[in-house]
PDB file of N, CA and C in Angstrom:
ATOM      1  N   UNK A   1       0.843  -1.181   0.000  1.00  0.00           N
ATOM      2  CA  UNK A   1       0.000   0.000   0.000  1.00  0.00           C
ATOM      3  C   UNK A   1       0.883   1.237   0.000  1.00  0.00           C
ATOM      4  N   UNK A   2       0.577   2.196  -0.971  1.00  0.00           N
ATOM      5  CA  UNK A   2       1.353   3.210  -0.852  1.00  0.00           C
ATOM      6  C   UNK A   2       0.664   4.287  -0.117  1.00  0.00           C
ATOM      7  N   UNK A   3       1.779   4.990   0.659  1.00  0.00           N
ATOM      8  CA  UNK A   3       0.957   6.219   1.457  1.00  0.00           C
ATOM      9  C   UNK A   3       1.088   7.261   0.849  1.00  0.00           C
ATOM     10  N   UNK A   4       0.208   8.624   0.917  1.00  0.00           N
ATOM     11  CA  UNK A   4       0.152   9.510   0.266  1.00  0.00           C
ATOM     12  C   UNK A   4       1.135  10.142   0.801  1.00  0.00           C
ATOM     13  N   UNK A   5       2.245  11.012   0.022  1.00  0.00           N
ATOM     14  CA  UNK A   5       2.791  12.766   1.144  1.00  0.00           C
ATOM     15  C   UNK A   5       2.182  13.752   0.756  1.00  0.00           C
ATOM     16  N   UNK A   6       2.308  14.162   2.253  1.00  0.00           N
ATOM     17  CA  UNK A   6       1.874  15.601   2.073  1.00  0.00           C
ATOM     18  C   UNK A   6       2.529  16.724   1.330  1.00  0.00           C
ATOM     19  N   UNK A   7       1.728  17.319   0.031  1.00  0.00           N
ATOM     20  CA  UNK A   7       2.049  18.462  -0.554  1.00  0.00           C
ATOM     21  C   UNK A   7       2.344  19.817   0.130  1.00  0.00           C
ATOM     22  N   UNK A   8       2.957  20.584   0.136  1.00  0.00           N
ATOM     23  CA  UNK A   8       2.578  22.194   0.444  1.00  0.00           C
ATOM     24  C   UNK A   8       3.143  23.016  -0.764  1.00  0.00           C
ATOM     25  N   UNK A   9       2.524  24.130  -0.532  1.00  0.00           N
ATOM     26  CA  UNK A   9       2.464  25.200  -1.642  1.00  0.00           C
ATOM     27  C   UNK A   9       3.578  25.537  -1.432  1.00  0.00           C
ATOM     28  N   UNK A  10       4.570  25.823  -0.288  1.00  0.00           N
ATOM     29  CA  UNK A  10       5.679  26.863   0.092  1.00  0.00           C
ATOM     30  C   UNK A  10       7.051  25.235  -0.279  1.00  0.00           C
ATOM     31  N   UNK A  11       7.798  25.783  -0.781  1.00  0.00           N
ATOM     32  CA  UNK A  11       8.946  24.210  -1.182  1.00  0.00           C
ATOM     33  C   UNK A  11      10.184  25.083  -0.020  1.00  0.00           C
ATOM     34  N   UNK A  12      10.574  24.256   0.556  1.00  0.00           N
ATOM     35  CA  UNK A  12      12.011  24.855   1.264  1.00  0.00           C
ATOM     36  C   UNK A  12      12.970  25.796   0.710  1.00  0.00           C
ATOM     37  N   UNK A  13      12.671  25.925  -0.714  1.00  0.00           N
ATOM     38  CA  UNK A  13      13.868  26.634  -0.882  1.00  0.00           C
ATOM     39  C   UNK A  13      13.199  27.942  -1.748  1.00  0.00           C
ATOM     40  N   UNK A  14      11.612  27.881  -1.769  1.00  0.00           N
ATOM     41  CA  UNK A  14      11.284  29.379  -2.161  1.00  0.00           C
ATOM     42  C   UNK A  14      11.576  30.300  -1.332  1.00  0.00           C
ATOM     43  N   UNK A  15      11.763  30.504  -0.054  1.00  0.00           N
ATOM     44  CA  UNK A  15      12.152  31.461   0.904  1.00  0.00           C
ATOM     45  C   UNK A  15      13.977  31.973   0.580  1.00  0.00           C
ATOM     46  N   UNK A  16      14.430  31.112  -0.152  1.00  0.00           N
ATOM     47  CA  UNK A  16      16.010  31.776  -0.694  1.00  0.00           C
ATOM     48  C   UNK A  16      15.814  32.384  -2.118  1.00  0.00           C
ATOM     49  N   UNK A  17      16.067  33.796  -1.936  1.00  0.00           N
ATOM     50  CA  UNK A  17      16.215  34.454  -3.406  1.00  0.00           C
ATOM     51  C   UNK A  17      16.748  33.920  -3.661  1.00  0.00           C
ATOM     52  N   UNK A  18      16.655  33.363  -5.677  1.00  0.00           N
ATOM     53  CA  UNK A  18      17.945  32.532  -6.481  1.00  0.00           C
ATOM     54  C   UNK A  18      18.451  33.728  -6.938  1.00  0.00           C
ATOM     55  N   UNK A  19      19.958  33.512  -7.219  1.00  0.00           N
ATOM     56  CA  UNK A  19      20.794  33.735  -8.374  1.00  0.00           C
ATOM     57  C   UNK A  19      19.831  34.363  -9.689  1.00  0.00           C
ATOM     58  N   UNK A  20      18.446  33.533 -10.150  1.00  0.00           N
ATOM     59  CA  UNK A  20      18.336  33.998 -11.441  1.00  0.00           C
ATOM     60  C   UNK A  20      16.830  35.076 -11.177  1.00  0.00           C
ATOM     61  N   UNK A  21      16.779  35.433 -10.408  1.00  0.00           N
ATOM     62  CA  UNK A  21      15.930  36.448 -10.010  1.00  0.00           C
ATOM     63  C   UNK A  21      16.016  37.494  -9.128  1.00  0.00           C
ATOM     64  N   UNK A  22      16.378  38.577  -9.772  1.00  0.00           N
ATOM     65  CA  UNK A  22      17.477  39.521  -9.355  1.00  0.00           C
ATOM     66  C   UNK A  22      16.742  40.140  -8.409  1.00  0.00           C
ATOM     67  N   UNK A  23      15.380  40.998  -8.810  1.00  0.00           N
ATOM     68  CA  UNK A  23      14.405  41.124  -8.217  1.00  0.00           C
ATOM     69  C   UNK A  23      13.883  40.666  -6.712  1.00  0.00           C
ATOM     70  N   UNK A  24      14.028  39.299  -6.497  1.00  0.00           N
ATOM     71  CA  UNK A  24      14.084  38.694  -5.173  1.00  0.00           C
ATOM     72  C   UNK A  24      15.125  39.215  -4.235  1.00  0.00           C
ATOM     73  N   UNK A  25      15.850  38.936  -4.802  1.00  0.00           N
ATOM     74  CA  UNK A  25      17.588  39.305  -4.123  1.00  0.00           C
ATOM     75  C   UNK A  25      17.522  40.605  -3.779  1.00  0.00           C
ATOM     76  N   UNK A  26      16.806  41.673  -4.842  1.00  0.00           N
ATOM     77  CA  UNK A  26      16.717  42.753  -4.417  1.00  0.00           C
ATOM     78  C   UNK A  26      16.302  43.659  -3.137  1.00  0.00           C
ATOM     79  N   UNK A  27      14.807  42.676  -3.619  1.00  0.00           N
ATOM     80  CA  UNK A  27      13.786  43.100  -2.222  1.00  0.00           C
ATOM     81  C   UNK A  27      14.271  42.504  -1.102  1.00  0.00           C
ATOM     82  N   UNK A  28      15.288  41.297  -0.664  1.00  0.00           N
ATOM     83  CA  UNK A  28      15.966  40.828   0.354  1.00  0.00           C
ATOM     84  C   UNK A  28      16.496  41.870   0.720  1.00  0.00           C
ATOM     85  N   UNK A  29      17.680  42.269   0.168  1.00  0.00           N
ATOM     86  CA  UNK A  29      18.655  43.819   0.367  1.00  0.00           C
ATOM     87  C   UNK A  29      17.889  44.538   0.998  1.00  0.00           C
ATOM     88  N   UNK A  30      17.108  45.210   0.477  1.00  0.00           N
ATOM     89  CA  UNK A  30      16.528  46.541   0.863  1.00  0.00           C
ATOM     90  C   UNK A  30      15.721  45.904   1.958  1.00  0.00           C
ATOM     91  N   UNK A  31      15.569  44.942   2.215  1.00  0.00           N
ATOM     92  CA  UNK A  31      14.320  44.571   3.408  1.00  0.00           C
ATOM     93  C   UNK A  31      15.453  44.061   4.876  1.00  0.00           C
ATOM     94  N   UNK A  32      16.703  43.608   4.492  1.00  0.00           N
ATOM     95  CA  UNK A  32      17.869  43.871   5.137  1.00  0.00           C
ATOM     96  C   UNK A  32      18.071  45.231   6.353  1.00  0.00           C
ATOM     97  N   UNK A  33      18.589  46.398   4.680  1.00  0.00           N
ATOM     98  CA  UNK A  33      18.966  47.306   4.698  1.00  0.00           C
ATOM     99  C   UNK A  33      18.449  48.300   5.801  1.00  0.00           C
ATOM    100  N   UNK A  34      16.948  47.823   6.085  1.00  0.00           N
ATOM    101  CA  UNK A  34      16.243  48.168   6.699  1.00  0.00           C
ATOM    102  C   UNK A  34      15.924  47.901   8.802  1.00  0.00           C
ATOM    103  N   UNK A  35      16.386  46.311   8.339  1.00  0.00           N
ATOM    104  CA  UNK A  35      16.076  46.012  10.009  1.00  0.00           C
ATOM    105  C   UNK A  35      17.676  46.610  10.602  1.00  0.00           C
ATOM    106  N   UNK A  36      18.418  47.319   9.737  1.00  0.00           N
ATOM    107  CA  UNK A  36      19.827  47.865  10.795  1.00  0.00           C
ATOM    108  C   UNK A  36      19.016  48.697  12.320  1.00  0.00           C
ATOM    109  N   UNK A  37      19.915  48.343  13.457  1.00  0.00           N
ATOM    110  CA  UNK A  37      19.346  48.721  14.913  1.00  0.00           C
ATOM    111  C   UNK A  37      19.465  50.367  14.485  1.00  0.00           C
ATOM    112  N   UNK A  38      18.335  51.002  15.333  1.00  0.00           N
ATOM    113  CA  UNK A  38      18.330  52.315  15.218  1.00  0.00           C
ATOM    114  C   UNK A  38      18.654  52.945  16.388  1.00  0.00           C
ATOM    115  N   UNK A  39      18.854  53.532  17.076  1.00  0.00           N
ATOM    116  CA  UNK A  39      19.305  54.697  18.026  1.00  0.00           C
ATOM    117  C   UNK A  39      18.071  55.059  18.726  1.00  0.00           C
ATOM    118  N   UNK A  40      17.259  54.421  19.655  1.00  0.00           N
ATOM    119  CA  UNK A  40      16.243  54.892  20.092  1.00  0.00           C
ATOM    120  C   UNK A  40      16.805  55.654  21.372  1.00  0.00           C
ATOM    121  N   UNK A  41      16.635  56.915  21.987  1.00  0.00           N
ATOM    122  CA  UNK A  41      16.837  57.767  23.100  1.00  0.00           C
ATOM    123  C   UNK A  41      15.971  57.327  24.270  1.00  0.00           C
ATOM    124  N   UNK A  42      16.567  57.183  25.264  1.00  0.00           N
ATOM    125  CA  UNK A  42      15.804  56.407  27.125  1.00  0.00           C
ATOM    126  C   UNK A  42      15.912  57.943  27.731  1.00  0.00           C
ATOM    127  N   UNK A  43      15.254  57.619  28.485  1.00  0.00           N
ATOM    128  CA  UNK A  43      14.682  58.627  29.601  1.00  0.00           C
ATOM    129  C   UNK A  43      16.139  58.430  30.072  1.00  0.00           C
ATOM    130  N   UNK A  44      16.015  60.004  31.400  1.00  0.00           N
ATOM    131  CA  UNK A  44      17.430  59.624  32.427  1.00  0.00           C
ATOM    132  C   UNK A  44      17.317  58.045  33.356  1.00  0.00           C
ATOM    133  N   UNK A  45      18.392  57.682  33.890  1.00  0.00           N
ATOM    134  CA  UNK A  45      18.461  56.502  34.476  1.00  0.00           C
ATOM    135  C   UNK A  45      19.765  56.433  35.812  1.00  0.00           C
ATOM    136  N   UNK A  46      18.914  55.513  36.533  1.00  0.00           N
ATOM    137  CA  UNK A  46      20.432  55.231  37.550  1.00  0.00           C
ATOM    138  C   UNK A  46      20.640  54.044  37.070  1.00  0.00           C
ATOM    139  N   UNK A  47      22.343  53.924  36.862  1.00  0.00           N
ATOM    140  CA  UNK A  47      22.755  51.905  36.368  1.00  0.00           C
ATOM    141  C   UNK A  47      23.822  52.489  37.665  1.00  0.00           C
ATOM    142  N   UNK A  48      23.328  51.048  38.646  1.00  0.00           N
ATOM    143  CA  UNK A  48      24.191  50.354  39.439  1.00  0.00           C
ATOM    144  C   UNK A  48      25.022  49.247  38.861  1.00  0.00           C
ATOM    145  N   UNK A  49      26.499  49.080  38.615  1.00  0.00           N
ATOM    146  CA  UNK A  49      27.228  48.028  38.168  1.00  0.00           C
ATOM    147  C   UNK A  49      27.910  47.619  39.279  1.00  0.00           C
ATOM    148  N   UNK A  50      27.056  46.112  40.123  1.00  0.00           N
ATOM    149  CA  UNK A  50      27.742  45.575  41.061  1.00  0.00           C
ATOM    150  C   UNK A  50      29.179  44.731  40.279  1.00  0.00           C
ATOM    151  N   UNK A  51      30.313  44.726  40.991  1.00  0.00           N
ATOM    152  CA  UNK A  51      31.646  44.061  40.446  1.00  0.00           C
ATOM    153  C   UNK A  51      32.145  45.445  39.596  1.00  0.00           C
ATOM    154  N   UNK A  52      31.676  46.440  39.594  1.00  0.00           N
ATOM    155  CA  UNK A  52      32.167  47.716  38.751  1.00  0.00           C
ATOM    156  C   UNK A  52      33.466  48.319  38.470  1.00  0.00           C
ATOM    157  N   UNK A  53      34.550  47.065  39.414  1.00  0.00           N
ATOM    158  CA  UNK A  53      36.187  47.389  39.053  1.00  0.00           C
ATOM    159  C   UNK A  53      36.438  45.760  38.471  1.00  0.00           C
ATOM    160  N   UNK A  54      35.312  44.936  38.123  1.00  0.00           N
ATOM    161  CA  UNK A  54      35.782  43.724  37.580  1.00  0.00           C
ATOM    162  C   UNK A  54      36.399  43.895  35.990  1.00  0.00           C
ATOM    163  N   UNK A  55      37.024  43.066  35.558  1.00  0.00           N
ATOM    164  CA  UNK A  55      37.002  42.749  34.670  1.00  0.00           C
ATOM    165  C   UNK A  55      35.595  42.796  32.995  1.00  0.00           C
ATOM    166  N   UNK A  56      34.851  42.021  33.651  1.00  0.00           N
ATOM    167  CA  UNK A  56      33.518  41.966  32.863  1.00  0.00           C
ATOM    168  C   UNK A  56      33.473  43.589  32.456  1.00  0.00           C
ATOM    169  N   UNK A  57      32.907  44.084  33.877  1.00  0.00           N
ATOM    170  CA  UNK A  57      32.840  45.546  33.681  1.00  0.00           C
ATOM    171  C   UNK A  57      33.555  46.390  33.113  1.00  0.00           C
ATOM    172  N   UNK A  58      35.193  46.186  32.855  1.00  0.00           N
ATOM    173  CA  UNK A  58      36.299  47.145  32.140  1.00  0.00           C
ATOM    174  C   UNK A  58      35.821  46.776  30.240  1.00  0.00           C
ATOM    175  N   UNK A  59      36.271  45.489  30.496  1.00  0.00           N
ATOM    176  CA  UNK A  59      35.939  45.063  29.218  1.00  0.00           C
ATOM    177  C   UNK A  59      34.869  45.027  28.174  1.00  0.00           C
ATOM    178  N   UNK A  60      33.751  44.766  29.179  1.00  0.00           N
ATOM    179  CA  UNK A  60      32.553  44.872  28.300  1.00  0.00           C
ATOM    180  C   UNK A  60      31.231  45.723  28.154  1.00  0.00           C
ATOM    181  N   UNK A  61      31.119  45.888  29.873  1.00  0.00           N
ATOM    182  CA  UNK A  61      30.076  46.143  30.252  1.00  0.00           C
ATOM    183  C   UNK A  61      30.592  48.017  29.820  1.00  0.00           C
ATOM    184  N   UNK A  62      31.354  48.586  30.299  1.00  0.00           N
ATOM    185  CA  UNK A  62      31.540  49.746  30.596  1.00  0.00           C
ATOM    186  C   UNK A  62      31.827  50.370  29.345  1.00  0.00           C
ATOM    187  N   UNK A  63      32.659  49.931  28.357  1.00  0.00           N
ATOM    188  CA  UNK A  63      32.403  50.264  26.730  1.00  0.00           C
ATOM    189  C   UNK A  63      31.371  50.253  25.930  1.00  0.00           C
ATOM    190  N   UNK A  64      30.193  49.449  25.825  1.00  0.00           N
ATOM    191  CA  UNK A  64      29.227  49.587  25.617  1.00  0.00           C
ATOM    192  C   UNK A  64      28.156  50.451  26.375  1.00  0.00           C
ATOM    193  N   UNK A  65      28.577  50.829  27.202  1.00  0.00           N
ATOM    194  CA  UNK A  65      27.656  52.185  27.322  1.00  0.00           C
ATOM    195  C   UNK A  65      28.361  53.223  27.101  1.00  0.00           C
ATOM    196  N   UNK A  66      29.531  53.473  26.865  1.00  0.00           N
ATOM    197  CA  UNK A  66      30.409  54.511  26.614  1.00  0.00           C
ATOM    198  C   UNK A  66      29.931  54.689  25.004  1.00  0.00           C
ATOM    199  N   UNK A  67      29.939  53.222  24.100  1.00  0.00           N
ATOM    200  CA  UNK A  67      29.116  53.393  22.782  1.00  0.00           C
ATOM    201  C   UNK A  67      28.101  53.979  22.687  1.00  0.00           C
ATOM    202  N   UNK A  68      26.889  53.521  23.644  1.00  0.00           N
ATOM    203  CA  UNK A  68      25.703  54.272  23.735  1.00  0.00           C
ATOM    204  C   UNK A  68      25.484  55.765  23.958  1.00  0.00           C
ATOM    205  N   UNK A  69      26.148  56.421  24.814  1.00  0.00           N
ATOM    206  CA  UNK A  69      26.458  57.331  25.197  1.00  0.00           C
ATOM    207  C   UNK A  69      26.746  58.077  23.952  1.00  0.00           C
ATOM    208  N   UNK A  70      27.674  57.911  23.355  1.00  0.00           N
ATOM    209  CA  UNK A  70      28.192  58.417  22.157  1.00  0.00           C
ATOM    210  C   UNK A  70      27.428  58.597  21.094  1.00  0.00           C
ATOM    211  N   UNK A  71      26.386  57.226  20.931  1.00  0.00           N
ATOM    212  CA  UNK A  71      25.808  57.356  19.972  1.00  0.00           C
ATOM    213  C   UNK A  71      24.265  58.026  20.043  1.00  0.00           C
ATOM    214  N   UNK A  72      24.248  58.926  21.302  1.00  0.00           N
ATOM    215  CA  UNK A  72      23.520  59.544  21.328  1.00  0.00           C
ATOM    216  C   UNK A  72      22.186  59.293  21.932  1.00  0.00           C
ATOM    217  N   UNK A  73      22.083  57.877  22.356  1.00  0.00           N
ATOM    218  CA  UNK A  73      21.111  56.964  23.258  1.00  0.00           C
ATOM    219  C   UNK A  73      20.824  57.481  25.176  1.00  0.00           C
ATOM    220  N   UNK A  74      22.004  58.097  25.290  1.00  0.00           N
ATOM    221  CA  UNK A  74      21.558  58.156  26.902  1.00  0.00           C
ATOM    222  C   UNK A  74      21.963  59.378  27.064  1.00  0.00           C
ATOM    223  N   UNK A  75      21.381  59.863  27.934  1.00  0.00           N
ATOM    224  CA  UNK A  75      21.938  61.604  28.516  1.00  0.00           C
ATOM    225  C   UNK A  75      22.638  61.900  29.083  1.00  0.00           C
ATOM    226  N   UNK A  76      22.989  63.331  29.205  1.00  0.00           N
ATOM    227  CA  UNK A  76      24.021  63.634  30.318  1.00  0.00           C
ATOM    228  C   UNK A  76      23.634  63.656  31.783  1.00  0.00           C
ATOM    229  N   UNK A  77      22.438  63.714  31.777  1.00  0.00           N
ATOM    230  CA  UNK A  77      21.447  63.383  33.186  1.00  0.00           C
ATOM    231  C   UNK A  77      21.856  61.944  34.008  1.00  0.00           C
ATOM    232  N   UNK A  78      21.604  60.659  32.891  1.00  0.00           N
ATOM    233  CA  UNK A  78      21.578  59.675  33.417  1.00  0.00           C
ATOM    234  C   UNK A  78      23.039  58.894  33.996  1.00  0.00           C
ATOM    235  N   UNK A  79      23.001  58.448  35.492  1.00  0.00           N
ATOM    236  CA  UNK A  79      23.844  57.827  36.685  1.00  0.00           C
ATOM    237  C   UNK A  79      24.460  56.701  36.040  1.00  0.00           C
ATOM    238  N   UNK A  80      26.069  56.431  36.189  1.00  0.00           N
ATOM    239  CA  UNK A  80      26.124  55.050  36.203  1.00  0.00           C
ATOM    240  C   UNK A  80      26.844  54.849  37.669  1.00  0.00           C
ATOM    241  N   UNK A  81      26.574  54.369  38.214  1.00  0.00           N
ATOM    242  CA  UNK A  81      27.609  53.736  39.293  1.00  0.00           C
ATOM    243  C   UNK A  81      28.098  52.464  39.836  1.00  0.00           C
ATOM    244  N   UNK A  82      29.601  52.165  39.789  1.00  0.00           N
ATOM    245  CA  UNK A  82      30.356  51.282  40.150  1.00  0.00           C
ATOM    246  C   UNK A  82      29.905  50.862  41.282  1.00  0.00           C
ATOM    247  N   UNK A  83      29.815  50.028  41.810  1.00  0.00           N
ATOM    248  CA  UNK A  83      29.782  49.272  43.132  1.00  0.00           C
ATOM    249  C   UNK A  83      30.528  48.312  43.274  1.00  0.00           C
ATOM    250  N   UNK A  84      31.971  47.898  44.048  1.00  0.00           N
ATOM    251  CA  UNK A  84      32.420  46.853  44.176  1.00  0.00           C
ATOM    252  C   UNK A  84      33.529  46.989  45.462  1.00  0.00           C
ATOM    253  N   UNK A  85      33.863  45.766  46.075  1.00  0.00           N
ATOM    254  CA  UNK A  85      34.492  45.530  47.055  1.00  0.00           C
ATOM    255  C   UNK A  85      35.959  45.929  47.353  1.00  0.00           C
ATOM    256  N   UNK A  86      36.831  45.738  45.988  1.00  0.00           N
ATOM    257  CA  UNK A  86      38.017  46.424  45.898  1.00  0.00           C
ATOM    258  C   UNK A  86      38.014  48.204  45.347  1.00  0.00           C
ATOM    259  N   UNK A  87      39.451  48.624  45.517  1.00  0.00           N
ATOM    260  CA  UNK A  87      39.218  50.091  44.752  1.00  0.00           C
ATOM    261  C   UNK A  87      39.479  49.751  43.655  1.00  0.00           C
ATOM    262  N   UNK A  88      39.529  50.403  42.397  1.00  0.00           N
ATOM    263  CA  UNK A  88      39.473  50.733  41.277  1.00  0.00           C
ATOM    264  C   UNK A  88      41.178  51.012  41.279  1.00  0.00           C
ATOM    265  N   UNK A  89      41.706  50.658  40.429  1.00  0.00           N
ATOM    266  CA  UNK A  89      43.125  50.163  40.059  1.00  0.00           C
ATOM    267  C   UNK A  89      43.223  50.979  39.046  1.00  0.00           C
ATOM    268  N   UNK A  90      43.923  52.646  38.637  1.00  0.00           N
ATOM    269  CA  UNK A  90      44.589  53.150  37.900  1.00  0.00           C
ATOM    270  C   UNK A  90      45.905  52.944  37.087  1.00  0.00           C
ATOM    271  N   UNK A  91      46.242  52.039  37.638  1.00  0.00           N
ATOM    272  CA  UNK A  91      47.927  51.093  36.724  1.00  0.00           C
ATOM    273  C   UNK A  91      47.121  50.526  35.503  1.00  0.00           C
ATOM    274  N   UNK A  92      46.316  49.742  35.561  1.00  0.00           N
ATOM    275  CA  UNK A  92      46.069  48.943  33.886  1.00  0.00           C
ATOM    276  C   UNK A  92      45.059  49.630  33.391  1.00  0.00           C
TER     277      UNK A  92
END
């Protein structure tokens, strides 16, 4: 007995623009081009960074808001503050 398969309208690989339809590829691009993150502006804020002379915090945490900052996302209003158990180490 043979069993039937199931058909669908959508084939796995209509969701990839081809090569021979430029058009597809196109509207991909520009529909791309589009979801880039935008710069939305926050109210003022307090950020507490517990471990705020760690590592994590030099490296990651604390440059990325220095990005934000820059890029025009947070104010000159809004707090950040370090919180942590050791002092803050000016040599490295």
């Amino acid at each position: 007995m043979k069993i039937p398969q199931k058909t669908n309208a959508v084939t796995a690989n209509s969701a990839i623009p081809s090569a021979a339809d430029p058009d597809k590829r196109n509207a991909d691009q520009k529909r791309r081009r589009r979801m880039v993150s935008q710069v939305i502006p926050v109210d003022e804020f307090d950020l507490v960074i517990f471990g705020g002379t760690g590592d994590l915090a030099r490296r990651k945490i604390l440059p990325g808001l220095f990005r934000r900052f820059i890029a025009g996302q947070m104010t000159g209003a809004s707090r950040i503050i370090g919180a942590a158990r050791s002092d803050i180490d000016s040599a490295t």
